[in-house]
Each structure stands twice: as structure tokens, then as C-alpha cells.
N, C-alpha and C. Protein backbone atom coordinates (compact mmCIF):
# COMPACT_ATOMS: atom_id res chain seq x y z
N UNK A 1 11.82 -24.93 12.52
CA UNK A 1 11.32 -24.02 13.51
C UNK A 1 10.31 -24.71 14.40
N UNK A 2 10.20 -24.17 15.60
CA UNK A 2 9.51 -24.97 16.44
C UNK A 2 8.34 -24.04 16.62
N UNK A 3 6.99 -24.98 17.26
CA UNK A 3 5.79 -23.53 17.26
C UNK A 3 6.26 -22.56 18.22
N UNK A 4 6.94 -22.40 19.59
CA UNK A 4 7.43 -21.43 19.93
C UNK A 4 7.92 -20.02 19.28
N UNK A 5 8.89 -20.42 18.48
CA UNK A 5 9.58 -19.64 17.41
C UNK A 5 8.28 -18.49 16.53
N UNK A 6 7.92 -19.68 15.95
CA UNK A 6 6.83 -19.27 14.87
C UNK A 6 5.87 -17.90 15.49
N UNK A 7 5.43 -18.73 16.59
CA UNK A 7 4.58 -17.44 17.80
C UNK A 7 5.00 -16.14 18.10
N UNK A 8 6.70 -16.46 18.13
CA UNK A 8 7.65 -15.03 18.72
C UNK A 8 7.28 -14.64 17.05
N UNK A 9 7.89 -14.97 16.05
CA UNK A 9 7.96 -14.40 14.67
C UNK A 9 6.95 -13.66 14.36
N UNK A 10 5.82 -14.27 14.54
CA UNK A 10 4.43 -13.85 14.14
C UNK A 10 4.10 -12.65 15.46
N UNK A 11 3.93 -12.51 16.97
CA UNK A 11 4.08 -11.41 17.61
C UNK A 11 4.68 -10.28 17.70
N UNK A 12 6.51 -10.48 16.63
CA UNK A 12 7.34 -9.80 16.63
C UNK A 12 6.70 -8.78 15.73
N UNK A 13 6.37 -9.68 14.46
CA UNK A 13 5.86 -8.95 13.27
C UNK A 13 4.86 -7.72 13.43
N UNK A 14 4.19 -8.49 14.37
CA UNK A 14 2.62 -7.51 14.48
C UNK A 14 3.45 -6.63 15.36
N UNK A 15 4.15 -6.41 16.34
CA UNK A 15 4.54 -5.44 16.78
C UNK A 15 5.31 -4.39 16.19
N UNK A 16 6.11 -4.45 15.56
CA UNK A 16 7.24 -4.11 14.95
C UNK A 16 6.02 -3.39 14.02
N UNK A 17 5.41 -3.74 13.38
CA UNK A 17 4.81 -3.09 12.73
C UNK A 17 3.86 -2.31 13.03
N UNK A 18 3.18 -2.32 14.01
CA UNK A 18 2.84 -1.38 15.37
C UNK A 18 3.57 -0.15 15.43
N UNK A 19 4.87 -0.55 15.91
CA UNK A 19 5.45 0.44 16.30
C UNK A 19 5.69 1.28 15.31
N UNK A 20 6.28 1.03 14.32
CA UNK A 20 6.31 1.76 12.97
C UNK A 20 5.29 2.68 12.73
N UNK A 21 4.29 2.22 12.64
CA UNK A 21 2.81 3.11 12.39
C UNK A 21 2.79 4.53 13.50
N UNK A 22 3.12 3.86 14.50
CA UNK A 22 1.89 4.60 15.62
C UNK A 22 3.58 5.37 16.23
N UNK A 23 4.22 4.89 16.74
CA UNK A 23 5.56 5.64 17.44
C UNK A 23 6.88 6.44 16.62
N UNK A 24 6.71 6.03 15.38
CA UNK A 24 8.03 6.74 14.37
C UNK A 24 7.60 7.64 13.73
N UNK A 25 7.96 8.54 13.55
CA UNK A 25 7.94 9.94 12.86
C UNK A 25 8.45 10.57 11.82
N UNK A 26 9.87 9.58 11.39
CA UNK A 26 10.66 9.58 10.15
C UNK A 26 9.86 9.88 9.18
N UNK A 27 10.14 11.15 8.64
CA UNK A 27 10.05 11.33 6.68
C UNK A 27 10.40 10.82 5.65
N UNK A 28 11.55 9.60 6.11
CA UNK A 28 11.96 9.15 5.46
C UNK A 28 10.96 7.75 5.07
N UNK A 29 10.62 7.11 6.29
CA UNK A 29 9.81 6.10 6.20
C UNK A 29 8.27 6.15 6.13
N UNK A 30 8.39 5.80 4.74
CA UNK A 30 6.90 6.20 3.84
C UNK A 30 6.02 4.78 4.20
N UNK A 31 5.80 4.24 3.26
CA UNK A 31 4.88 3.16 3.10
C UNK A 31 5.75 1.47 3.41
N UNK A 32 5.63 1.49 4.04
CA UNK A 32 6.88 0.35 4.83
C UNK A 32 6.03 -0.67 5.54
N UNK A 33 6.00 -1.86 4.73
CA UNK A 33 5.11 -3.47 5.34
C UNK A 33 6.03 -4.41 6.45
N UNK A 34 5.94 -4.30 7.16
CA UNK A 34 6.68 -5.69 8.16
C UNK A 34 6.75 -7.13 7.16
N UNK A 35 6.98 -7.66 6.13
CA UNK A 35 6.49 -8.71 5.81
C UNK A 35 6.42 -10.45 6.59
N UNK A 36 7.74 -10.42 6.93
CA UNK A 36 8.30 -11.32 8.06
C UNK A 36 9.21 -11.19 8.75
N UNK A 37 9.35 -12.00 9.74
CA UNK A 37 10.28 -12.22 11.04
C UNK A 37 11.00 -13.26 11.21
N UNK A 38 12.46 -13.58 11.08
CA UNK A 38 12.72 -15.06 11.54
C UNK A 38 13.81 -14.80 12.43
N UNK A 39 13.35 -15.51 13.31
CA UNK A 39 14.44 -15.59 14.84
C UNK A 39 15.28 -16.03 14.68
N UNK A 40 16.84 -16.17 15.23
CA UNK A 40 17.24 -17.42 15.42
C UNK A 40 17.02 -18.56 16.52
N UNK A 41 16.95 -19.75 16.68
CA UNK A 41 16.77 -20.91 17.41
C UNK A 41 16.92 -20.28 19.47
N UNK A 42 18.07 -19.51 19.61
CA UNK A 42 18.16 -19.18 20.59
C UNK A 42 17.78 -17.77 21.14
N UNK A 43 16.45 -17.06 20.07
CA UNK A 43 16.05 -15.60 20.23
C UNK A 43 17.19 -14.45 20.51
N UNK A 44 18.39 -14.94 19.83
CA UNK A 44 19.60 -13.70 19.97
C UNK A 44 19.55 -12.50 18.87
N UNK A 45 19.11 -12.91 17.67
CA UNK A 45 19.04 -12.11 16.54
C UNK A 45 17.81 -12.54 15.71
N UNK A 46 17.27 -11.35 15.04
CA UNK A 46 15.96 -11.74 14.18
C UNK A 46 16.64 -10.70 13.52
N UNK A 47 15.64 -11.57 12.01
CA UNK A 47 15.88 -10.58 10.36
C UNK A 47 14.36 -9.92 10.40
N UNK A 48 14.27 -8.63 10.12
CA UNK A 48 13.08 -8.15 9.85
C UNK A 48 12.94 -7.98 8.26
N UNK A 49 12.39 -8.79 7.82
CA UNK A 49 11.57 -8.60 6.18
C UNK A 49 10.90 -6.92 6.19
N UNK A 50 11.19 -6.41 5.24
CA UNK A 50 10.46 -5.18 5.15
C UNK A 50 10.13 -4.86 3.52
N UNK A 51 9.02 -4.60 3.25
CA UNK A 51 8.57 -4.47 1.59
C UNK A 51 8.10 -2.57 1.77
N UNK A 52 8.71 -2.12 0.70
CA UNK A 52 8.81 -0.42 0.93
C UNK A 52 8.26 -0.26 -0.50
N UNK A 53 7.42 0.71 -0.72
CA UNK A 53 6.72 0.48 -1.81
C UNK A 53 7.21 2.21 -2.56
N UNK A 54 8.27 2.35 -3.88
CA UNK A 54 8.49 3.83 -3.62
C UNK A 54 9.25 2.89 -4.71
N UNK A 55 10.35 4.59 -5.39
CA UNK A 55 11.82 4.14 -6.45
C UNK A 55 12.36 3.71 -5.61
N UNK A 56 13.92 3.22 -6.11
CA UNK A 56 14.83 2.88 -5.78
C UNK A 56 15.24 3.75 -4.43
N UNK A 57 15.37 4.72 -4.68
CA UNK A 57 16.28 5.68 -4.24
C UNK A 57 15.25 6.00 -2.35
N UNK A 58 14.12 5.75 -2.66
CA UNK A 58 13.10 5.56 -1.38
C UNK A 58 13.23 4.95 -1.10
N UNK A 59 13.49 3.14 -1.38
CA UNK A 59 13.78 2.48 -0.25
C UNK A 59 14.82 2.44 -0.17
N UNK A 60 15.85 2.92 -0.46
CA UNK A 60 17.29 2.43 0.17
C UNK A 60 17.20 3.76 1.45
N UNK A 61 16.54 4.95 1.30
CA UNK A 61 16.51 5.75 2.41
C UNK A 61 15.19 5.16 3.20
N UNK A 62 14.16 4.87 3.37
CA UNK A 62 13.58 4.01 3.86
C UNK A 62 14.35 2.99 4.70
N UNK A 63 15.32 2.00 4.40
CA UNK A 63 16.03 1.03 4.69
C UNK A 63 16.92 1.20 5.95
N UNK A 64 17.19 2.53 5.24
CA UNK A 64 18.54 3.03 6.07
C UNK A 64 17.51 3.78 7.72
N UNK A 65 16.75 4.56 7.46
CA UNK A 65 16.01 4.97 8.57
C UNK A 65 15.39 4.13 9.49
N UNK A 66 15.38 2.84 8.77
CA UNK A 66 14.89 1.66 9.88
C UNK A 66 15.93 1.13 10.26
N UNK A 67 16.78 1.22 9.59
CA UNK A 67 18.07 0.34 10.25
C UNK A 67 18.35 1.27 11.79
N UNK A 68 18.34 2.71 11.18
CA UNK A 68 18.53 3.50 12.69
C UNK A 68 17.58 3.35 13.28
N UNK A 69 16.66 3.37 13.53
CA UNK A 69 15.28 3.43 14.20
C UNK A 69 15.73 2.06 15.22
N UNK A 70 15.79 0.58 14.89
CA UNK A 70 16.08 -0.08 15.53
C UNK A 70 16.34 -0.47 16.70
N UNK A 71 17.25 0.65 17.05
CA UNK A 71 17.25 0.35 18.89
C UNK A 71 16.06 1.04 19.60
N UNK A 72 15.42 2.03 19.39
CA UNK A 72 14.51 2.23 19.69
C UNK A 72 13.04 1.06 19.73
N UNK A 73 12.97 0.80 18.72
CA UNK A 73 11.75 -0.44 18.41
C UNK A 73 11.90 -1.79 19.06
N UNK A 74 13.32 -2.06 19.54
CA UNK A 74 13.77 -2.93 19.79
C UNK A 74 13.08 -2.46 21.85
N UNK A 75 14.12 -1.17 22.13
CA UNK A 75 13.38 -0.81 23.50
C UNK A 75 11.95 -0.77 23.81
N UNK A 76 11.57 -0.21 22.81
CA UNK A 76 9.81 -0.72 22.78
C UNK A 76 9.52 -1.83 22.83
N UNK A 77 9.77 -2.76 22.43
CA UNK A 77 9.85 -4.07 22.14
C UNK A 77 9.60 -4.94 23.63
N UNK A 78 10.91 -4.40 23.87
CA UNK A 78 10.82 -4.82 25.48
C UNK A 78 9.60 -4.27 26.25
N UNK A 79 9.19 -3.32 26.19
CA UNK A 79 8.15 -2.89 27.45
C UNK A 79 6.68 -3.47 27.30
N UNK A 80 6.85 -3.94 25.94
CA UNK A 80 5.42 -4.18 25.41
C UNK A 80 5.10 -5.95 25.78
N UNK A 81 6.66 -6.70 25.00
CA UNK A 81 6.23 -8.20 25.14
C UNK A 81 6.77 -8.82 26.28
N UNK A 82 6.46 -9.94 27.03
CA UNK A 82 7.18 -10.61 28.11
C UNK A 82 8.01 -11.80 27.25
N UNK A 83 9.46 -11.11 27.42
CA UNK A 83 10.48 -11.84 26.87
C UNK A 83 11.29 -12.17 27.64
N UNK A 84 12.51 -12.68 27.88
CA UNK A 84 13.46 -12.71 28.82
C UNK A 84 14.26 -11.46 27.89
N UNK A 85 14.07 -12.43 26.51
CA UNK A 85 15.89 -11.45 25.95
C UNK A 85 15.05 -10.72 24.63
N UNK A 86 14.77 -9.61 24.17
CA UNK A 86 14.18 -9.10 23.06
C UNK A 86 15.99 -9.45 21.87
N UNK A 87 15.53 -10.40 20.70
CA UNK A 87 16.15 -10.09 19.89
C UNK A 87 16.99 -9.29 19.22
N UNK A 88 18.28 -8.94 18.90
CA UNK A 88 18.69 -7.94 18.06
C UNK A 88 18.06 -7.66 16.16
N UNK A 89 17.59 -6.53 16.13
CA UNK A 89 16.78 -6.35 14.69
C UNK A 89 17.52 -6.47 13.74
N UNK A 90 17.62 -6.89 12.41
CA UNK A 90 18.43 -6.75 11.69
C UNK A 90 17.36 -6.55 10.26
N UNK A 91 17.05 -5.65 9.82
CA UNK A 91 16.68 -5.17 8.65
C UNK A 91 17.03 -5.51 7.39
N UNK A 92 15.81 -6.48 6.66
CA UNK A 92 16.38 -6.96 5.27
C UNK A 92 15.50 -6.61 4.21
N UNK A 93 15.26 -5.94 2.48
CA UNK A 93 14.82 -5.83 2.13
C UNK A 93 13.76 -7.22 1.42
N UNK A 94 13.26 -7.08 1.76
CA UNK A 94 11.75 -8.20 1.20
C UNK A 94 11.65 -7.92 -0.79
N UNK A 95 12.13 -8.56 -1.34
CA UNK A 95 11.99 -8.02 -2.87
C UNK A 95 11.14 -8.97 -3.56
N UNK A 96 10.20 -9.99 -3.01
CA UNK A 96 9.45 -10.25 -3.64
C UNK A 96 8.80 -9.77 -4.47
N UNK A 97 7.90 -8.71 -3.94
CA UNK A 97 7.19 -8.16 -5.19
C UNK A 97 7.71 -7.54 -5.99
N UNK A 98 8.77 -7.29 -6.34
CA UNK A 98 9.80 -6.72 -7.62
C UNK A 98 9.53 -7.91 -8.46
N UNK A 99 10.27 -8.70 -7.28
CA UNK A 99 10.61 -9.94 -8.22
C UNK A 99 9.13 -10.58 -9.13
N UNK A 100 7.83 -10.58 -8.06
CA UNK A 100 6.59 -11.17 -8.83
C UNK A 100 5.77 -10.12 -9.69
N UNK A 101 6.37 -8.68 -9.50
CA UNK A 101 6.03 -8.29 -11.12
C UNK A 101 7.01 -7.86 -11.90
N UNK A 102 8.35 -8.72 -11.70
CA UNK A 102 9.15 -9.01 -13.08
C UNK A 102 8.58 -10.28 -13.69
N UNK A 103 7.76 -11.08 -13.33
CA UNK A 103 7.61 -12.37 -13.79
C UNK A 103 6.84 -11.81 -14.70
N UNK A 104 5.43 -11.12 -13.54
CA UNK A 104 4.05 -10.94 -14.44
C UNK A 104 4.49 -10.58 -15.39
N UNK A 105 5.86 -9.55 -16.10
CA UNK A 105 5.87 -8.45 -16.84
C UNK A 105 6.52 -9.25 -18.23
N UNK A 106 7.63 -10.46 -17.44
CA UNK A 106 7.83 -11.34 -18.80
C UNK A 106 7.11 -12.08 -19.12
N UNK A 107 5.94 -12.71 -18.70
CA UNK A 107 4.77 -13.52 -19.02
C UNK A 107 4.21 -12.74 -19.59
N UNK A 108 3.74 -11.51 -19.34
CA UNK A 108 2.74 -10.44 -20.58
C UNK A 108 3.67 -10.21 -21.76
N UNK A 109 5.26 -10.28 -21.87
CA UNK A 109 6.08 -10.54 -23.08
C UNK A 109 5.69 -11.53 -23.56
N UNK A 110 5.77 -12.28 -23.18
CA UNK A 110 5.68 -14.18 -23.79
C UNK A 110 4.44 -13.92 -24.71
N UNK A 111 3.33 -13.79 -23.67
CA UNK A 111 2.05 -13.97 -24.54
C UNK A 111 2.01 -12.72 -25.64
N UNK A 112 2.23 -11.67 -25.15
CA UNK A 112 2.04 -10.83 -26.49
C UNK A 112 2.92 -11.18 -27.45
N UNK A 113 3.94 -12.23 -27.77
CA UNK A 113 4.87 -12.18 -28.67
C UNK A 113 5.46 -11.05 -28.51
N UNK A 114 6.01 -10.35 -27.68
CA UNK A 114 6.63 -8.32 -27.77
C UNK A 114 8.09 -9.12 -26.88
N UNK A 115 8.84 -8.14 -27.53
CA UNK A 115 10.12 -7.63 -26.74
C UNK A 115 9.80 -6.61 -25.83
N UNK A 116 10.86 -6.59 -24.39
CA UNK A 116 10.42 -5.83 -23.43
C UNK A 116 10.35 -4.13 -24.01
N UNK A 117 11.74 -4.21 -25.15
CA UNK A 117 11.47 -2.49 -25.52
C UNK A 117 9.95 -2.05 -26.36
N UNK A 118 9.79 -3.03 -26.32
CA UNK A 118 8.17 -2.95 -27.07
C UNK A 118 6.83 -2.30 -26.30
N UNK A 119 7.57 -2.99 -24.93
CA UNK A 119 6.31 -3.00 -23.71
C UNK A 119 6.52 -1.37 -23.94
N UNK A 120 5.28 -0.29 -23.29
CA UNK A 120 5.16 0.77 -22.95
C UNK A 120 4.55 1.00 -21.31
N UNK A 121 5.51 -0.12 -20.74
CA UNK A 121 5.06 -0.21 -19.23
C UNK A 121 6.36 0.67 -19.16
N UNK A 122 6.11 0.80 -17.31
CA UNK A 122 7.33 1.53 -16.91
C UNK A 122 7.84 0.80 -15.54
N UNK A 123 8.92 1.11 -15.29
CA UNK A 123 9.44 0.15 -14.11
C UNK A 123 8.71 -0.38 -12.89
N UNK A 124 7.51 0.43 -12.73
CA UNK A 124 6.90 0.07 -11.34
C UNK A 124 6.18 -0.01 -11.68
N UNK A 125 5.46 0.46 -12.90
CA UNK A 125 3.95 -0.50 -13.21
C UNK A 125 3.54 -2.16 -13.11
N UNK A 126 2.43 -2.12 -12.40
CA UNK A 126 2.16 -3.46 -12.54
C UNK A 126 1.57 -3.93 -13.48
N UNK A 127 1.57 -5.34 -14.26
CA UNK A 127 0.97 -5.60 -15.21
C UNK A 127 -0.07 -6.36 -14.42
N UNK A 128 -1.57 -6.08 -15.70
CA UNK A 128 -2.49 -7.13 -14.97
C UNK A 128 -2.99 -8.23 -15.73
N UNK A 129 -2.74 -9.36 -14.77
CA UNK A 129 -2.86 -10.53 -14.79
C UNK A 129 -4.75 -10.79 -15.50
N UNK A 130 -4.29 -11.13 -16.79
CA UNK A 130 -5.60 -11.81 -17.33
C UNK A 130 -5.69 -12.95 -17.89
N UNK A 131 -7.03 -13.54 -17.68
CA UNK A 131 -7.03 -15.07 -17.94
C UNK A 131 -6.29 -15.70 -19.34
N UNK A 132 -5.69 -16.78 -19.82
CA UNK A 132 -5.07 -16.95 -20.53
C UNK A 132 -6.33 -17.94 -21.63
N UNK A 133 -6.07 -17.78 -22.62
CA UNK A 133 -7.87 -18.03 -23.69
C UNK A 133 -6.73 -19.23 -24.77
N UNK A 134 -7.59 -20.62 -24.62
CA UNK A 134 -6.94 -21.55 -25.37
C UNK A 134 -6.52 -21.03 -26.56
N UNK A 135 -5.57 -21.65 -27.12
CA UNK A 135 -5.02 -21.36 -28.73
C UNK A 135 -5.12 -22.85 -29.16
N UNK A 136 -5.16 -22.49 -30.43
CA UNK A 136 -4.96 -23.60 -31.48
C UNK A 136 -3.51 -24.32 -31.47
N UNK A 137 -3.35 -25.99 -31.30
CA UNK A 137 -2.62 -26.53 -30.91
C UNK A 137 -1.98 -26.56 -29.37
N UNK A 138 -2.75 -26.43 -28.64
CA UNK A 138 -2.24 -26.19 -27.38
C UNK A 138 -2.46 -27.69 -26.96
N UNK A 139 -2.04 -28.39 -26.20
CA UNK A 139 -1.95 -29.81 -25.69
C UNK A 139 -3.87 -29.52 -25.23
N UNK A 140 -4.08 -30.96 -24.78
CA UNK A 140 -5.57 -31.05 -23.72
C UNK A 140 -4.75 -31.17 -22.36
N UNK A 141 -5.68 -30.74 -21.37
CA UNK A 141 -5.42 -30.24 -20.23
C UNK A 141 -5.71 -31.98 -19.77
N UNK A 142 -4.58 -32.68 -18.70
CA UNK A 142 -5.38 -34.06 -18.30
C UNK A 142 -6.22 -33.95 -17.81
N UNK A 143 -7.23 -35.09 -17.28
CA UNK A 143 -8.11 -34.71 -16.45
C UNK A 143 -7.52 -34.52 -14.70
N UNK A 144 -8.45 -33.64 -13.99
CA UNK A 144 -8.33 -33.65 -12.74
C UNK A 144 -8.41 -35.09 -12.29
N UNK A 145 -8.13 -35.55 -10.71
CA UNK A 145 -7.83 -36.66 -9.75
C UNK A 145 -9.20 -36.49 -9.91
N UNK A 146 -10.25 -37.13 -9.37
CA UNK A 146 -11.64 -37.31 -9.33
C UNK A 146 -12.60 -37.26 -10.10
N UNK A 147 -12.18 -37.41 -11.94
CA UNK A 147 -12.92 -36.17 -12.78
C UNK A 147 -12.85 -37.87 -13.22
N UNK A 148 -14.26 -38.08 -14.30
CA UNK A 148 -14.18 -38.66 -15.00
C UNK A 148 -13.06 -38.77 -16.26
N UNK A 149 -12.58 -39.71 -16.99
CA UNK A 149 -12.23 -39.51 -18.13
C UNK A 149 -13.81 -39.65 -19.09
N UNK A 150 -13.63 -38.79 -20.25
CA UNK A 150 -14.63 -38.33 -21.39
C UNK A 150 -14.97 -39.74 -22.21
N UNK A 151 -16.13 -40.79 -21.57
CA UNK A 151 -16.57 -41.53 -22.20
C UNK A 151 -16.41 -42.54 -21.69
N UNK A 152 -15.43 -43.08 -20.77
CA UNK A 152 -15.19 -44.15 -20.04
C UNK A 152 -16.06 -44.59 -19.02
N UNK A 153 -16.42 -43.20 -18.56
CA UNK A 153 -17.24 -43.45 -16.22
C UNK A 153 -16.36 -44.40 -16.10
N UNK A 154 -14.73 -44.50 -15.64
CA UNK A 154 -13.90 -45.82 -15.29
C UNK A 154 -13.57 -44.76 -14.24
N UNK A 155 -13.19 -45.53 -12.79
CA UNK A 155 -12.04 -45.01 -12.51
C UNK A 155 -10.96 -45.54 -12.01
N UNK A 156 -9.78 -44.96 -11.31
CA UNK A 156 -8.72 -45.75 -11.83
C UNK A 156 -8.73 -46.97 -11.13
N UNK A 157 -8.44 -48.21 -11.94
CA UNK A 157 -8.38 -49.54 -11.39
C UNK A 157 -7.82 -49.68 -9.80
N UNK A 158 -8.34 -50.95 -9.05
CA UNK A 158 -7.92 -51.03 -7.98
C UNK A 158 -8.20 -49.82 -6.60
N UNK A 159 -9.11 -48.90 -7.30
CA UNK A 159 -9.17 -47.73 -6.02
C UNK A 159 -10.21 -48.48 -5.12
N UNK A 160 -10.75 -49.07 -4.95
CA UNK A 160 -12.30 -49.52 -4.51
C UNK A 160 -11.05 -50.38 -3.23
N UNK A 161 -9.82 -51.28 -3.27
CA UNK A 161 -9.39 -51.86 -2.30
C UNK A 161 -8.53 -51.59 -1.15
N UNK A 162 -8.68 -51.32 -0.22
CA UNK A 162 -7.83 -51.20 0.65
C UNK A 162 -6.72 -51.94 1.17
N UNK A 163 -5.43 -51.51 0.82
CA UNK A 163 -4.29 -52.18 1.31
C UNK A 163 -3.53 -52.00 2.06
N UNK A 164 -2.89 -52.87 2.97
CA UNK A 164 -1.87 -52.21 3.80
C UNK A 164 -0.18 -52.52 2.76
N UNK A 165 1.13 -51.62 3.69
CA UNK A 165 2.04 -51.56 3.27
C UNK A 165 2.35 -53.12 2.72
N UNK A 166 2.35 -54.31 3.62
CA UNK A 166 2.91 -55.66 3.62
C UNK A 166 2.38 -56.37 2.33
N UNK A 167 0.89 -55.80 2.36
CA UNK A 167 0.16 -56.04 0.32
C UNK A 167 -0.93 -56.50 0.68
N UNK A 168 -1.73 -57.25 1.64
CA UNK A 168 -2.64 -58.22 1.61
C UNK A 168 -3.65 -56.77 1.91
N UNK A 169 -5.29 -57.29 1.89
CA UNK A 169 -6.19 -56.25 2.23
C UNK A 169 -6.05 -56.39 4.08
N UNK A 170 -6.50 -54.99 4.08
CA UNK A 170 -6.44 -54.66 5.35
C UNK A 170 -7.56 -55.30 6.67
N UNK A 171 -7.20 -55.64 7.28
CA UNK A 171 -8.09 -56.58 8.13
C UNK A 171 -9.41 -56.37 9.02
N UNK A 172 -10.41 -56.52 8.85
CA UNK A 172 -11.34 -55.98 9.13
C UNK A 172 -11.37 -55.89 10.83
N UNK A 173 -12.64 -55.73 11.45
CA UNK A 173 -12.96 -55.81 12.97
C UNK A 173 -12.74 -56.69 13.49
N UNK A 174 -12.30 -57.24 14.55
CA UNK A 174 -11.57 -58.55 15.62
C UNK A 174 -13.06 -59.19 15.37
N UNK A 175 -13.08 -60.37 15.45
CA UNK A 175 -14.25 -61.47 15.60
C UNK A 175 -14.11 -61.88 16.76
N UNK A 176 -15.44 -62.06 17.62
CA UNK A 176 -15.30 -62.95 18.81
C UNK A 176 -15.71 -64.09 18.39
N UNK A 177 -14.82 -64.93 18.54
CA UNK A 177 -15.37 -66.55 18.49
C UNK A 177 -15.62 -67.57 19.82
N UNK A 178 -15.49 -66.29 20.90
CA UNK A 178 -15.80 -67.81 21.67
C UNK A 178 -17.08 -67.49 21.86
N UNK A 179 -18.60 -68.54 22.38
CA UNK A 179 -20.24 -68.22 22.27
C UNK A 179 -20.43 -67.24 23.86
N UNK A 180 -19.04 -67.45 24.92
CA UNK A 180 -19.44 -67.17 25.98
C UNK A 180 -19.40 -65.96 26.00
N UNK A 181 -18.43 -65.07 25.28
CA UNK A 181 -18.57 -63.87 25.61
C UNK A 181 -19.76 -63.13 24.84
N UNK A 182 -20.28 -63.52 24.08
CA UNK A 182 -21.78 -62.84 23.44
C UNK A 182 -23.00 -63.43 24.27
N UNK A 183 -22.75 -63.93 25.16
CA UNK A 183 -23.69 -64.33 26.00
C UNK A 183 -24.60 -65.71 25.79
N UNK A 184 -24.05 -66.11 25.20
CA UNK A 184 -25.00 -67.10 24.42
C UNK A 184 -24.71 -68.61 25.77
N UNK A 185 -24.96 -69.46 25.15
CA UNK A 185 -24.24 -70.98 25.40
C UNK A 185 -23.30 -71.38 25.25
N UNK A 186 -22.69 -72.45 25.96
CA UNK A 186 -21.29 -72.85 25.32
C UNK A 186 -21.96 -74.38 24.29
């Protein structure tokens, strides 16, 4: 993508989601995030990311009410930005966050040792993320890039030299050697 692109994506977004708020009236469309925008190369068609926060059964009517809504937002679209050609919308569900609290929800399996029928979560609950507390036998963590190693003060050999690609050290400031140009005598 080129920064052009990126600019339309990112203007599209904030609008589009504008419009949603302030100009649509649908009952159907509850809690509905713009998440992203991607154009194609020649601004003929854009995907609108949309994250709908509800059951199943809400966003697929959610989904569907933006899909109609479309030409409208799209005519708005036009009056608002200086485009030549306003994009055609194409509406896609954004399922990240399903997807990142199905993770959280098998990671809170893992650590509790539990099977999911165990969990007493429910499909849209989120689990919350708490710090994870060393156990017995767990590896040592290496050290960080900059961190001492524990007892050494070493660090790693050879950092102190500067090299170029070809291998030799890198060459310092030009020397003048002739006396005339420092003003001196010949």
C-alpha cells in the first residue's frame, strides 16, 4: 500500500463511521465499530471491517442492515470527501475479537488444568487476563539484550567494534595531509 491509500483508508474509516453514528437510524444496527478499511490500488472497491458487539443472530442482522445502508453512506461519502471516484462498500465481518477471546478462554483452560465443559463461562463472556505466577520447574527466563548476565558484568564479545559489511573497522574522519590547507607552511 502506498501512503496515499493508507490516508483514503484511514479518512474512509473515520467517516463511515461518522456516518453510522450521526445519519442512520436502523434498529437493527446496534453497537457497530468501523474497525478497518482497505481500498483497492485503483480506489474502485473497499472492504469495510465492521466489529458488532451482540449474539450471533445480531450481527448477522446488523451485517445485513449495513450491507443495505451502503449506497446511501457511500452518497454521503461523496458530498463530504474530495474524491474523484468514492469507492464501492463492501461489508466484512471483523471477528477478531471472537477470535482473541477464544484464545484468552483456552489459555484460562490450559492454566487451570479444566476442560472447557468445566469452564462456567458463557459464550460471550470475556475471560480476564491475569498475570501468570512462576511454577516450579519452569525454564529461567534468558536474559534481556542489554541486561547483564548474573555474575559476569560481560557483555557480549566484540560489541565495543564497529564494522563495516566488507569486515575491516569502519574508517574514521578524512585526514588532511597536505600543511597548506590547515594553514600552516609548506
Amino acid at each position: 500500500m502506498t501512503q496515499r491509500t493508507d490516508r483514503i483508508d484511514e479518512q474512509l474509516r473515520q467517516e463511515i463511521g461518522a456516518i453510522i453514528a450521526r445519519d442512520i437510524a436502523d434498529p437493527r444496527i446496534g453497537f457497530v465499530t468501523i474497525t478497518d478499511v482497505e481500498t483497492a490500488p485503483d480506489l474502485s472497491h473497499a472492504r469495510v471491517w465492521v466489529s458488532v458487539i451482540g449474539a450471533q443472530p445480531e450481527r448477522d442482522a446488523a451485517l445485513t442492515a449495513l450491507g443495505h445502508a451502503m449506497p446511501f453512506i457511500r452518497h454521503e461519502l461523496g458530498k463530504r470527501l474530495r474524491l474523484r471516484r468514492i469507492p464501492e462498500l463492501h461489508v466484512r465481518a471483523d471477528e477478531t475479537l471472537e477470535r482473541g477471546t477464544r484464545i484468552l478462554r483456552l489459555l484460562d483452560e490450559i492454566e487451570a488444568g479444566t476442560d472447557a465443559a468445566d469452564l462456567a463461562m458463557g459464550d460471550d463472556a470475556l475471560p480476564t487476563p491475569v498475570p501468570r505466577l512462576p511454577r516450579e520447574g519452569d525454564a529461567p527466563e534468558p536474559p534481556r539484550e542489554g541486561q547483564e548476565t548474573a555474575g559476569t558484568g560481560a557483555q557480549r564479545p566484540g560489541r565495543h567494534l564497529r564494522r563495516r559489511r566488507g569486515g575491516g573497522p569502519m574508517p574514521g574522519p578524512a585526514r588532511r595531509t597536505s600543511p597548506r590547507r590547515r594553514g600552516g607552511r609548506p
